[in-house]
N, C-alpha and C. Protein backbone atom coordinates (compact mmCIF):
# COMPACT_ATOMS: atom_id res chain seq x y z
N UNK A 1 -10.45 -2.32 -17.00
CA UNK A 1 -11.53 -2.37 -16.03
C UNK A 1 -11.56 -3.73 -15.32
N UNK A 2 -11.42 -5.07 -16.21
CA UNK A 2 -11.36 -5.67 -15.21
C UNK A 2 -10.34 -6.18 -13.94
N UNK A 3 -9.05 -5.50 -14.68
CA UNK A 3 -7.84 -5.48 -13.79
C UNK A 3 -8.66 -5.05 -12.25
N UNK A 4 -8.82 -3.70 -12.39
CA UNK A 4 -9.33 -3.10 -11.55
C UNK A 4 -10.58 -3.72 -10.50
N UNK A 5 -11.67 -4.68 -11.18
CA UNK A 5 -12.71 -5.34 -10.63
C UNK A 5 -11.82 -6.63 -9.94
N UNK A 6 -10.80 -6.94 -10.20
CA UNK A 6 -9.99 -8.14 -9.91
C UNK A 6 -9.58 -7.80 -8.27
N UNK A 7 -8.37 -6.72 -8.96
CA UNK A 7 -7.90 -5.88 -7.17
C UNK A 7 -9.03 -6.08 -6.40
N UNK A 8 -9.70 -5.36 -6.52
CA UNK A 8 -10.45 -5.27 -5.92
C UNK A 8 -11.42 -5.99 -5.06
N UNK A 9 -11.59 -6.99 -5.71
CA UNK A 9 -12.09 -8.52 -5.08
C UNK A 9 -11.30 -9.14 -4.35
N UNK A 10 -9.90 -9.28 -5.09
CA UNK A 10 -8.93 -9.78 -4.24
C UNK A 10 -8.45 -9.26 -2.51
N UNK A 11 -9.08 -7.90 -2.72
CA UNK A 11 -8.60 -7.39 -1.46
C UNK A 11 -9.81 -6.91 -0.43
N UNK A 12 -11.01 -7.24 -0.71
CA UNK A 12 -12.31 -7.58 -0.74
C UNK A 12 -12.03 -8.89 0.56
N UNK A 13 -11.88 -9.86 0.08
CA UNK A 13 -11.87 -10.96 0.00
C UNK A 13 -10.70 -11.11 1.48
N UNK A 14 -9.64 -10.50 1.25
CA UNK A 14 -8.45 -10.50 2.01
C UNK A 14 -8.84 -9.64 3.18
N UNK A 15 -9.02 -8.27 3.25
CA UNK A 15 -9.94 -7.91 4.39
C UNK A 15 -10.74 -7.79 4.97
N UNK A 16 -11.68 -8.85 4.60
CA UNK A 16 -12.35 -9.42 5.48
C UNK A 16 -12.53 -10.16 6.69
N UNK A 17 -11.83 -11.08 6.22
CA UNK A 17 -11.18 -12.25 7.13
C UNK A 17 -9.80 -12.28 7.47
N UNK A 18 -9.10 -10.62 7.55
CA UNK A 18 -8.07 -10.73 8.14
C UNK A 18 -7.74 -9.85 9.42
N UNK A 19 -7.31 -10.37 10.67
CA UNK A 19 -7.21 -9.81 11.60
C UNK A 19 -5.70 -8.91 12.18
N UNK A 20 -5.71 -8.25 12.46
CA UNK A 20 -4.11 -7.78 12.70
C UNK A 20 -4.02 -6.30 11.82
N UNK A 21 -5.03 -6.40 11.12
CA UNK A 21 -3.57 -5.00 10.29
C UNK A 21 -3.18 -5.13 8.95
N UNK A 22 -3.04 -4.32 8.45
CA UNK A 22 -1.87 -4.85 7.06
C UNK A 22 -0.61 -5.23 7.38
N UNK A 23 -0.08 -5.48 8.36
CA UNK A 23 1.13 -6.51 8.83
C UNK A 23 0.58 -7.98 8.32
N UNK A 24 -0.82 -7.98 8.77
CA UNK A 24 -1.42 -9.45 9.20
C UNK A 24 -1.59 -9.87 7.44
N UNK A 25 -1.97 -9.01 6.67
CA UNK A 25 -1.94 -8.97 5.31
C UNK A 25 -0.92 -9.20 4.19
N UNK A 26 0.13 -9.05 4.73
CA UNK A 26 1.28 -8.92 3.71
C UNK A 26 1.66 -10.08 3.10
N UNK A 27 1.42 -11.29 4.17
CA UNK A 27 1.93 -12.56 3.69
C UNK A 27 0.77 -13.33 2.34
N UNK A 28 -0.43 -12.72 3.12
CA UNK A 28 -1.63 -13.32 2.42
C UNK A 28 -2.11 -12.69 0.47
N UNK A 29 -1.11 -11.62 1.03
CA UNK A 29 -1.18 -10.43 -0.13
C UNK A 29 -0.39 -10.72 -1.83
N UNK A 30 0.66 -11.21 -1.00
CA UNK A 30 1.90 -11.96 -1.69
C UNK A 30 1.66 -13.23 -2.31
N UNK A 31 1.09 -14.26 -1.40
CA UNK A 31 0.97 -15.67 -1.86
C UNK A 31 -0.34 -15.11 -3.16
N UNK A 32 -1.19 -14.30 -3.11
CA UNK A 32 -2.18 -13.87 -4.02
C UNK A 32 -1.71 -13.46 -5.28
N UNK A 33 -0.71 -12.53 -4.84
CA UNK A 33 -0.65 -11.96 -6.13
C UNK A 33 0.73 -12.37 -7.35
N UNK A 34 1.44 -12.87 -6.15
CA UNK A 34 3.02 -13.31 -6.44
C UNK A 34 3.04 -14.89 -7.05
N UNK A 35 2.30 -15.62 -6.43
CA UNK A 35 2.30 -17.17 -7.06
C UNK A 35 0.60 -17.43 -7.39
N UNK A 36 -0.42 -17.07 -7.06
CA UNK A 36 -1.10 -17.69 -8.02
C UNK A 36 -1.60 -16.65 -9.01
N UNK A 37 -1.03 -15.69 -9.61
CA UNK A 37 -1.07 -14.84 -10.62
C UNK A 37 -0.39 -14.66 -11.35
């Protein structure tokens, strides 16, 4: 469950303040989940 409350924030958080698309997302998506996780 909290995996799930995590995603979820994380991407919360990410589309909010992101403009473009999930193009515009991918980079921001990565640095999240790829290096500080």
């Amino acid at each position: 469950m909290k995996l799930i409350c995590s995603l979820f924030i994380t991407f919360l958080k990410i589309g909010a303040f992101t403009f473009g698309g999930g193009y515009a997302m991918i980079a921001l998506l990565e640095n999240e989940f790829v290096e500080k996780k």
